[in-house]
PDB file of N, CA and C in Angstrom:
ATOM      1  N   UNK A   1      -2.182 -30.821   9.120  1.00  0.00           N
ATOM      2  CA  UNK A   1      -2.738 -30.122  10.260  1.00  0.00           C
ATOM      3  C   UNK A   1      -3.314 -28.789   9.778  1.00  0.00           C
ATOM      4  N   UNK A   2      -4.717 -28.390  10.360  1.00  0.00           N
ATOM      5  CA  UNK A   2      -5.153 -27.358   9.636  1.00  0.00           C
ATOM      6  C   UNK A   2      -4.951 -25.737  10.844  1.00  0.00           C
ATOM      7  N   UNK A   3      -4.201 -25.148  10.206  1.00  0.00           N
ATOM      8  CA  UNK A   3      -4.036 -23.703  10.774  1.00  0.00           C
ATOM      9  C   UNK A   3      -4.811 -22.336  10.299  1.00  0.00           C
ATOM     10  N   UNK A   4      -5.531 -22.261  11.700  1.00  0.00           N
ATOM     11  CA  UNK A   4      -6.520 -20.892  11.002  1.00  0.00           C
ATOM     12  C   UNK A   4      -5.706 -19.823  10.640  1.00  0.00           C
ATOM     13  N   UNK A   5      -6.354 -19.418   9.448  1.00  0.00           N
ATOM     14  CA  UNK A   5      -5.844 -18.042   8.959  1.00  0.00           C
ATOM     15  C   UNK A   5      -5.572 -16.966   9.669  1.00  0.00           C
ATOM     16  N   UNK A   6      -4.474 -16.308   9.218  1.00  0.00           N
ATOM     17  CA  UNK A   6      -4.349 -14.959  10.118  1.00  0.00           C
ATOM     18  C   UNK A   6      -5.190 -14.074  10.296  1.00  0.00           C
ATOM     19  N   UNK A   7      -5.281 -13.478  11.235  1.00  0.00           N
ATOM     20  CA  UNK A   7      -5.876 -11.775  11.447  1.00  0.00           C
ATOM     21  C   UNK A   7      -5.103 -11.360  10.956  1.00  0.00           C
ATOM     22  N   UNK A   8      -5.440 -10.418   9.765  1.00  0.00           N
ATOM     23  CA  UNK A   8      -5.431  -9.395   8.897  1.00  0.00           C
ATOM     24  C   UNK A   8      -6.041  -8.017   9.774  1.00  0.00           C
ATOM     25  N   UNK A   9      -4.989  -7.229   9.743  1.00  0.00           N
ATOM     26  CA  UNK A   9      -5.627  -5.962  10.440  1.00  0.00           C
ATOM     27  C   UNK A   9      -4.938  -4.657   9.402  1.00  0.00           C
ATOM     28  N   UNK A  10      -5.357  -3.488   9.015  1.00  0.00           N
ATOM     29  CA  UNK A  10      -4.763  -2.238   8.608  1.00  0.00           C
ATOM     30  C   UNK A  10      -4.726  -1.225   9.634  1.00  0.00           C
ATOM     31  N   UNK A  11      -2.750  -0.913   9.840  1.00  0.00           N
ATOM     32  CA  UNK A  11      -2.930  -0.203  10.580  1.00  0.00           C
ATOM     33  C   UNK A  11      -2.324   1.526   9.843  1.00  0.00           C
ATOM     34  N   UNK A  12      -3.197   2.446  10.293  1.00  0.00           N
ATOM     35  CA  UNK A  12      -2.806   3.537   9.367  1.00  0.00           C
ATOM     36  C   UNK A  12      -1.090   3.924   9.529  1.00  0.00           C
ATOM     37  N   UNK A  13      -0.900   4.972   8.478  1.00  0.00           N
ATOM     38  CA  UNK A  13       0.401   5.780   8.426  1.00  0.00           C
ATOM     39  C   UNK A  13       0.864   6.659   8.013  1.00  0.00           C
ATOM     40  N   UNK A  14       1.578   7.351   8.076  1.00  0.00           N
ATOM     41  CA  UNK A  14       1.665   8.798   7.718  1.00  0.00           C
ATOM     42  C   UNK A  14       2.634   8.284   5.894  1.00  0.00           C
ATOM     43  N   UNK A  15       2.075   8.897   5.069  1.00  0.00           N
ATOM     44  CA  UNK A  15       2.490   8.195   3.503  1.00  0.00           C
ATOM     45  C   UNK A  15       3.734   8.586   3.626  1.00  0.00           C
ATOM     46  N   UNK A  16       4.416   9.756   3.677  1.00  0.00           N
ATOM     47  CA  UNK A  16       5.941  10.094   3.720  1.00  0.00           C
ATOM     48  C   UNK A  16       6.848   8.928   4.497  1.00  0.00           C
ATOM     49  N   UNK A  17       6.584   8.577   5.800  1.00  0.00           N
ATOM     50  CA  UNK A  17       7.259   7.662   6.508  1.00  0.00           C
ATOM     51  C   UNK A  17       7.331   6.516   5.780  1.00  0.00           C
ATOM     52  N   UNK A  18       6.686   5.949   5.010  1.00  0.00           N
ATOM     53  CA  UNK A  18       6.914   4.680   4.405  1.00  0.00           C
ATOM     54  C   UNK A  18       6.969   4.362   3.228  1.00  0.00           C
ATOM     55  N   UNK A  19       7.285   5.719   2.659  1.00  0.00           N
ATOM     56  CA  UNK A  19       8.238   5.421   1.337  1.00  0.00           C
ATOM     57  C   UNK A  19       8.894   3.930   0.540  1.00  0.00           C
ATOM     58  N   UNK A  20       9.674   4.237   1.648  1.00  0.00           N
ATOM     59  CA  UNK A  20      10.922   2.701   1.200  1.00  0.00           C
ATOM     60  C   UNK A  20       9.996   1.502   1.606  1.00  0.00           C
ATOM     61  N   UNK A  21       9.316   1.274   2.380  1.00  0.00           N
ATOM     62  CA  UNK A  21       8.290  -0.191   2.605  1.00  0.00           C
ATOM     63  C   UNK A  21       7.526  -0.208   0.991  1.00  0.00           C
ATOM     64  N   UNK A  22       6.828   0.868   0.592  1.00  0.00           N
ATOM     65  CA  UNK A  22       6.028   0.704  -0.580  1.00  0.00           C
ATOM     66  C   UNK A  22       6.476   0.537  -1.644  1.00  0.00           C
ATOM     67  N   UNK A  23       8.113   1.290  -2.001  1.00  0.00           N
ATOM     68  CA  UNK A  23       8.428   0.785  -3.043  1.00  0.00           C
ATOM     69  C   UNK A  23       8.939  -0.515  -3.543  1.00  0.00           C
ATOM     70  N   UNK A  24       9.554  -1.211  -2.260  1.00  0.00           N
ATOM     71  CA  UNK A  24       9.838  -1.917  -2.230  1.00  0.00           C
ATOM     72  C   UNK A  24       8.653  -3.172  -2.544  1.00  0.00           C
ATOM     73  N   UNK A  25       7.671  -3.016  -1.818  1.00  0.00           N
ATOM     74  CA  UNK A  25       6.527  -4.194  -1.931  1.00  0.00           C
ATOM     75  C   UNK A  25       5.915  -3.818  -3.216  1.00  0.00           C
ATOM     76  N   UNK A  26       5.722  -2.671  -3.828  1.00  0.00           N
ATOM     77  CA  UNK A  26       5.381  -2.468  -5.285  1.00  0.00           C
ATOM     78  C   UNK A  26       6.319  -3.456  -6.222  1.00  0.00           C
ATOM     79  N   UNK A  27       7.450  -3.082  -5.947  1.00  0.00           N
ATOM     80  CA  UNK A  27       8.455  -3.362  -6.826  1.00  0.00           C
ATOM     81  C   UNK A  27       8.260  -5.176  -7.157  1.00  0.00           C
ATOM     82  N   UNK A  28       8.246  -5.643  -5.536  1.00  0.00           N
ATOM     83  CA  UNK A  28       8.129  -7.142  -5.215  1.00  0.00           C
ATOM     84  C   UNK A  28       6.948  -7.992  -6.269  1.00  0.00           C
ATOM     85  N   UNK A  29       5.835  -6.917  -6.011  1.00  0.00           N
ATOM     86  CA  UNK A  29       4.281  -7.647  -6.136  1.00  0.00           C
ATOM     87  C   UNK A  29       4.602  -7.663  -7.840  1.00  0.00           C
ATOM     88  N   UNK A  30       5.251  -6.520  -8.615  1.00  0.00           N
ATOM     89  CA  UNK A  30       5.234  -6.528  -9.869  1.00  0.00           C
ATOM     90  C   UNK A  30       6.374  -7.140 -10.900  1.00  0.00           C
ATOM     91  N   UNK A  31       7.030  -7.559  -9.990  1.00  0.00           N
ATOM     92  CA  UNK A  31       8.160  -8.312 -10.454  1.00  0.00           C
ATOM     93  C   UNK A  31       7.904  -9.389 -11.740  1.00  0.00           C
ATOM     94  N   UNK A  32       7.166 -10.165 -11.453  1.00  0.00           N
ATOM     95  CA  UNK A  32       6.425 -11.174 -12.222  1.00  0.00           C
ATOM     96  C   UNK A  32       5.708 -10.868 -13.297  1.00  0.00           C
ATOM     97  N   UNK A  33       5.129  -9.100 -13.714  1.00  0.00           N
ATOM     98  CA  UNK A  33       4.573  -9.402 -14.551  1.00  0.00           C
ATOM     99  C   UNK A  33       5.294  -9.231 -15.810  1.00  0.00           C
ATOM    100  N   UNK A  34       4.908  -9.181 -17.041  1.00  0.00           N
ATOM    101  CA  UNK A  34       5.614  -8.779 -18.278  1.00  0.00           C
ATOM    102  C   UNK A  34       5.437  -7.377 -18.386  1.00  0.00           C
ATOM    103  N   UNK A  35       4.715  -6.574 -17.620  1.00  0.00           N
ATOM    104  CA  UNK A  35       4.332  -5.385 -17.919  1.00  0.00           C
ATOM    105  C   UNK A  35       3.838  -4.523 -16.294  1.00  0.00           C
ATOM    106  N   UNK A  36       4.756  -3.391 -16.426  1.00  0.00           N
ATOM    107  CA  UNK A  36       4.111  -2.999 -14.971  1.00  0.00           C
ATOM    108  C   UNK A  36       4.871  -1.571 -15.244  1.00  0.00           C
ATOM    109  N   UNK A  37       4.439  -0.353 -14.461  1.00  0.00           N
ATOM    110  CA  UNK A  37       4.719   1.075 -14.411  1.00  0.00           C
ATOM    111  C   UNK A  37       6.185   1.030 -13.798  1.00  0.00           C
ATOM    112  N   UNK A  38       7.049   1.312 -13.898  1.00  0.00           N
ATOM    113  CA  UNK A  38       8.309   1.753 -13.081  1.00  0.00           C
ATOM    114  C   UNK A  38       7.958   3.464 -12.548  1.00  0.00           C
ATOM    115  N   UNK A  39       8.232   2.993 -10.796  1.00  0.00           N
ATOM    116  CA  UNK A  39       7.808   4.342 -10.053  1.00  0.00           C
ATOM    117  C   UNK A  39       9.442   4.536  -9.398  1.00  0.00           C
ATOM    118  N   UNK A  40       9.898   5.875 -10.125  1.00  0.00           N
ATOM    119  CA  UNK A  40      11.497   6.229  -9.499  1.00  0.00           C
ATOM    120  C   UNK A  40      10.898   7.124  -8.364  1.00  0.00           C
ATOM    121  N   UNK A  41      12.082   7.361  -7.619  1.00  0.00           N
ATOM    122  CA  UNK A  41      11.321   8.260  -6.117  1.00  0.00           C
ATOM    123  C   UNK A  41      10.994   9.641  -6.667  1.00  0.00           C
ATOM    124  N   UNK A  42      10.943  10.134  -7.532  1.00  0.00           N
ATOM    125  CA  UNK A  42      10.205  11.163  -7.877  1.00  0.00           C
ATOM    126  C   UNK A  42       8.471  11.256  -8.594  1.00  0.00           C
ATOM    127  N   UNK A  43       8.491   9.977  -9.008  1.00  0.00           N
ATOM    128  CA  UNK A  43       7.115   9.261  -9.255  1.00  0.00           C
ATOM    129  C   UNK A  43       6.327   9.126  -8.255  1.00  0.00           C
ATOM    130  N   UNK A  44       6.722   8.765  -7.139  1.00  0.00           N
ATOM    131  CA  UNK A  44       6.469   8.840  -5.828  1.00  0.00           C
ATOM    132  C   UNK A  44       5.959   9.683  -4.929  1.00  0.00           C
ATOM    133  N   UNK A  45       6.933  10.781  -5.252  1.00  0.00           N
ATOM    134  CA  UNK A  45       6.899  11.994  -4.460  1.00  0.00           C
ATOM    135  C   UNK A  45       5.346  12.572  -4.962  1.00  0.00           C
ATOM    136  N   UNK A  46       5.257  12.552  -6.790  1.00  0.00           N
ATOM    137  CA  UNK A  46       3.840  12.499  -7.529  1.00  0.00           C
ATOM    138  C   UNK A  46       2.303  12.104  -7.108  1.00  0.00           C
ATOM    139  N   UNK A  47       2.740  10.729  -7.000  1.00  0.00           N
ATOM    140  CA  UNK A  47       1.989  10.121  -6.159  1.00  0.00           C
ATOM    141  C   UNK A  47       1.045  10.313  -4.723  1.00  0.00           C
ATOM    142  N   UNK A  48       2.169  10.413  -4.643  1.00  0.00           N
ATOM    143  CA  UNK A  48       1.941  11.239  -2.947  1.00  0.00           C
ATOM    144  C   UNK A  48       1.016  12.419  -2.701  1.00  0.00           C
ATOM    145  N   UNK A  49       1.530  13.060  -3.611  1.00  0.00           N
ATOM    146  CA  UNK A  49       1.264  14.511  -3.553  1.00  0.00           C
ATOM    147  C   UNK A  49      -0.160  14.511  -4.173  1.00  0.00           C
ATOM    148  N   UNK A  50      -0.692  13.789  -5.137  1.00  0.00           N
ATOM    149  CA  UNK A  50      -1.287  14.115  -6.206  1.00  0.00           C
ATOM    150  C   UNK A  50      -2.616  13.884  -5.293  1.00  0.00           C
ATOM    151  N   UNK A  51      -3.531  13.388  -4.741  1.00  0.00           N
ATOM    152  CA  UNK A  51      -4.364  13.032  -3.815  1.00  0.00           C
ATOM    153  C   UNK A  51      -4.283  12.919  -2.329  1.00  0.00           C
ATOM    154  N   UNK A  52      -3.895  14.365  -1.939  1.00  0.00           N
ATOM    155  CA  UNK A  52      -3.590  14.141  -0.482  1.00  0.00           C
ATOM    156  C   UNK A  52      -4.743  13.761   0.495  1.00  0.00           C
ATOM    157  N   UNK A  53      -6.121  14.038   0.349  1.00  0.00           N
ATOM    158  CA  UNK A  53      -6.842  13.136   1.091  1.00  0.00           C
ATOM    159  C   UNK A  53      -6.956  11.696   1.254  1.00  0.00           C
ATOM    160  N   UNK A  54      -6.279  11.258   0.317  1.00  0.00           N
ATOM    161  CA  UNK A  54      -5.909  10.027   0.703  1.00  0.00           C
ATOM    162  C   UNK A  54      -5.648   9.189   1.404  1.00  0.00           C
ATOM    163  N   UNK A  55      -6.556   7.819   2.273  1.00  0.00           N
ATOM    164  CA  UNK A  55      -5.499   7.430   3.809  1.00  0.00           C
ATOM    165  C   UNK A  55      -4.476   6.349   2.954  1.00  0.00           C
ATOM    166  N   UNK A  56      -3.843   5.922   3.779  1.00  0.00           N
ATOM    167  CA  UNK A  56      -2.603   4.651   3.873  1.00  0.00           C
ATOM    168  C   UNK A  56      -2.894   3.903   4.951  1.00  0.00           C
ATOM    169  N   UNK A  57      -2.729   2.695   4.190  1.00  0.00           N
ATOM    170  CA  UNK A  57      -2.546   1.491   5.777  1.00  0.00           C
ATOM    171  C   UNK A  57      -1.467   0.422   5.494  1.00  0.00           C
ATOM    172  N   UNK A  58      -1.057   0.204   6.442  1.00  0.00           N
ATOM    173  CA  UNK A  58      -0.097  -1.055   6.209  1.00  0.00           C
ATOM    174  C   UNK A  58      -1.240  -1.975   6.615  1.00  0.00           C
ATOM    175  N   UNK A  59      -0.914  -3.281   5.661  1.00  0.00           N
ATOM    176  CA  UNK A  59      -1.471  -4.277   5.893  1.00  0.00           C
ATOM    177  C   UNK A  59      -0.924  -5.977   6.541  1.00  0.00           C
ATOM    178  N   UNK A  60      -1.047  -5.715   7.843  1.00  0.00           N
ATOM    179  CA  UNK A  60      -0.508  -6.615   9.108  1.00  0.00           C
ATOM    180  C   UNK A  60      -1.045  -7.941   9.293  1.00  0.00           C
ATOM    181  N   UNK A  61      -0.355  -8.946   9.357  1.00  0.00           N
ATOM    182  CA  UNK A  61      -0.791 -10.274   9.797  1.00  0.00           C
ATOM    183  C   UNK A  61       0.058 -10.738  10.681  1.00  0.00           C
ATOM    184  N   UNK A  62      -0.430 -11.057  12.340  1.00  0.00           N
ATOM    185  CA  UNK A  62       0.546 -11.830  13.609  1.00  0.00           C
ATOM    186  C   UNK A  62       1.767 -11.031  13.414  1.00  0.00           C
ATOM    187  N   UNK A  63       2.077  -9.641  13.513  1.00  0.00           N
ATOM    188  CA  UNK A  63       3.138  -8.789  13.585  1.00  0.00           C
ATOM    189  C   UNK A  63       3.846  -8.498  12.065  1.00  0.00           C
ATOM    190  N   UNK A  64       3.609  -9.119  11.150  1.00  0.00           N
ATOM    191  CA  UNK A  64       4.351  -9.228   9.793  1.00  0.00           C
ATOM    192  C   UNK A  64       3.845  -8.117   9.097  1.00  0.00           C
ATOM    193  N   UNK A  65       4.295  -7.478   8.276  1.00  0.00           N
ATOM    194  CA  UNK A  65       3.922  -6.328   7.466  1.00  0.00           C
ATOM    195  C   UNK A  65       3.641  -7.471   6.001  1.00  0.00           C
ATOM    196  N   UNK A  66       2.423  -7.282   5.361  1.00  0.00           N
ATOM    197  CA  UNK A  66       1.913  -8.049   4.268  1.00  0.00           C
ATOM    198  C   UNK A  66       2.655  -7.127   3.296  1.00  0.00           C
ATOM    199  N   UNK A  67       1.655  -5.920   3.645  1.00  0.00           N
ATOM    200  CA  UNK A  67       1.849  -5.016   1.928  1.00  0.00           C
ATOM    201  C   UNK A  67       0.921  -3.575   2.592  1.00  0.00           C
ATOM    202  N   UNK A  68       0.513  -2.819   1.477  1.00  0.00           N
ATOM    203  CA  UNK A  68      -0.256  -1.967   1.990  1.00  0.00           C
ATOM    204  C   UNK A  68      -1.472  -1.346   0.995  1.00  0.00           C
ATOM    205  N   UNK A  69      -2.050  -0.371   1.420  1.00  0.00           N
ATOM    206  CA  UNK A  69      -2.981  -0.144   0.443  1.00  0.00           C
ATOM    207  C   UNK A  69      -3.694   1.608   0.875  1.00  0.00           C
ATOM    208  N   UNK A  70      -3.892   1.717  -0.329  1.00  0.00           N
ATOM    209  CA  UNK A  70      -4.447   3.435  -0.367  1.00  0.00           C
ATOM    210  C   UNK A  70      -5.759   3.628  -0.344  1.00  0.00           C
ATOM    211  N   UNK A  71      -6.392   4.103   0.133  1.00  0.00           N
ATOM    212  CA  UNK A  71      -7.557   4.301   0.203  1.00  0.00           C
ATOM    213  C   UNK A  71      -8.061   6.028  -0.197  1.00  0.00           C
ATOM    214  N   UNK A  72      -9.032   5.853  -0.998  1.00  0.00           N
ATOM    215  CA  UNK A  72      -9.769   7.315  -1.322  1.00  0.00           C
ATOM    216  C   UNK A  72     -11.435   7.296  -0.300  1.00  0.00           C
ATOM    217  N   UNK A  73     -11.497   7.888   0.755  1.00  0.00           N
ATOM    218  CA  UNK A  73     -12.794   7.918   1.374  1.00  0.00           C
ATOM    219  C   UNK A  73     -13.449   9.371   0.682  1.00  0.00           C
ATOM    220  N   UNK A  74     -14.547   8.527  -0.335  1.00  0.00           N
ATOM    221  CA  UNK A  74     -15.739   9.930  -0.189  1.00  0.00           C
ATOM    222  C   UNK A  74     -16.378   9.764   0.495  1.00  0.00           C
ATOM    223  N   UNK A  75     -17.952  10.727  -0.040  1.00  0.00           N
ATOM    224  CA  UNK A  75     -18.715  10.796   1.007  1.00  0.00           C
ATOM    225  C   UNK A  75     -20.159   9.736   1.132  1.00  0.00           C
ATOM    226  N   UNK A  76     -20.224   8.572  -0.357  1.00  0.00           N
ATOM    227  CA  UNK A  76     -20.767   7.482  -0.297  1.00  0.00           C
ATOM    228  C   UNK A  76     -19.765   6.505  -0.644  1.00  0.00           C
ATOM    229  N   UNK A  77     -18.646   6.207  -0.420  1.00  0.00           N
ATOM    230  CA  UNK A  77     -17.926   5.309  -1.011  1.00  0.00           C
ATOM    231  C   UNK A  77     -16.170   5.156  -0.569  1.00  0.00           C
ATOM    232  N   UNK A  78     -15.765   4.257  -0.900  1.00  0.00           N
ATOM    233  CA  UNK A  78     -14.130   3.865  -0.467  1.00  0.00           C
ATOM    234  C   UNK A  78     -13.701   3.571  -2.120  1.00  0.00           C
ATOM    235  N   UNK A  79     -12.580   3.775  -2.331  1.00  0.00           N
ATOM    236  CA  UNK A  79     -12.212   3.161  -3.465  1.00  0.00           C
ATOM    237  C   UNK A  79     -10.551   3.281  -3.120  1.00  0.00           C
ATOM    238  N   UNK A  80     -10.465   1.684  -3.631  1.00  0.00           N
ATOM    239  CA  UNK A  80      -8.932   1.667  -3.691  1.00  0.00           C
ATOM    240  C   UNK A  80      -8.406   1.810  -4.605  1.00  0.00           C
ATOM    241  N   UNK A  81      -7.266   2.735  -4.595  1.00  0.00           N
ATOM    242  CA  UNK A  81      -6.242   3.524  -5.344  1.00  0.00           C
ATOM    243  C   UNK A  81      -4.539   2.847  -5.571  1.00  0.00           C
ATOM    244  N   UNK A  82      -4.420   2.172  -4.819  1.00  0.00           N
ATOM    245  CA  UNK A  82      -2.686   1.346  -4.505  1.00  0.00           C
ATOM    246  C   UNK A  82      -2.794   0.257  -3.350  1.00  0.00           C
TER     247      UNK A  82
END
């Protein structure tokens, strides 16, 4: 039986509040590889800090939290960052 794909929606967030969601889905997504950065919560805090124009979105499907992603908006361009 064929089931249409979800709506995918990003909904923004304040980066401090969702700390523990990101490390956690970082941690998840990189599990698998042989090679990946270890971010302790002070790496984080780095992170955070280091590009504060930065937005955040969680990335939502039918109520489920997917994952999320960082966004850098200039003033011709988007580039994703996390």
């Amino acid at each position: 039986m064929f089931s249409p794909p979800a709506r995918i929606k990003l909904v923004p967030f304040e980066r401090e509040s969702e700390v523990p969601f990101m490390a956690k889905t970082y941690e998840s997504c990189h599990a698998t590889r042989a090679i990946s950065i270890a971010r302790s919560a002070d790496y984080w805090k780095y992170l955070l800090s280091r590009n504060p124009k930065d937005e955040f979105f969680l990335v939502e499907a039918n109520g489920a939290r997917l994952g999320y992603v960082r966004i850098m908006v200039g003033p011709k361009r988007l580039l994703i960052r996390d």
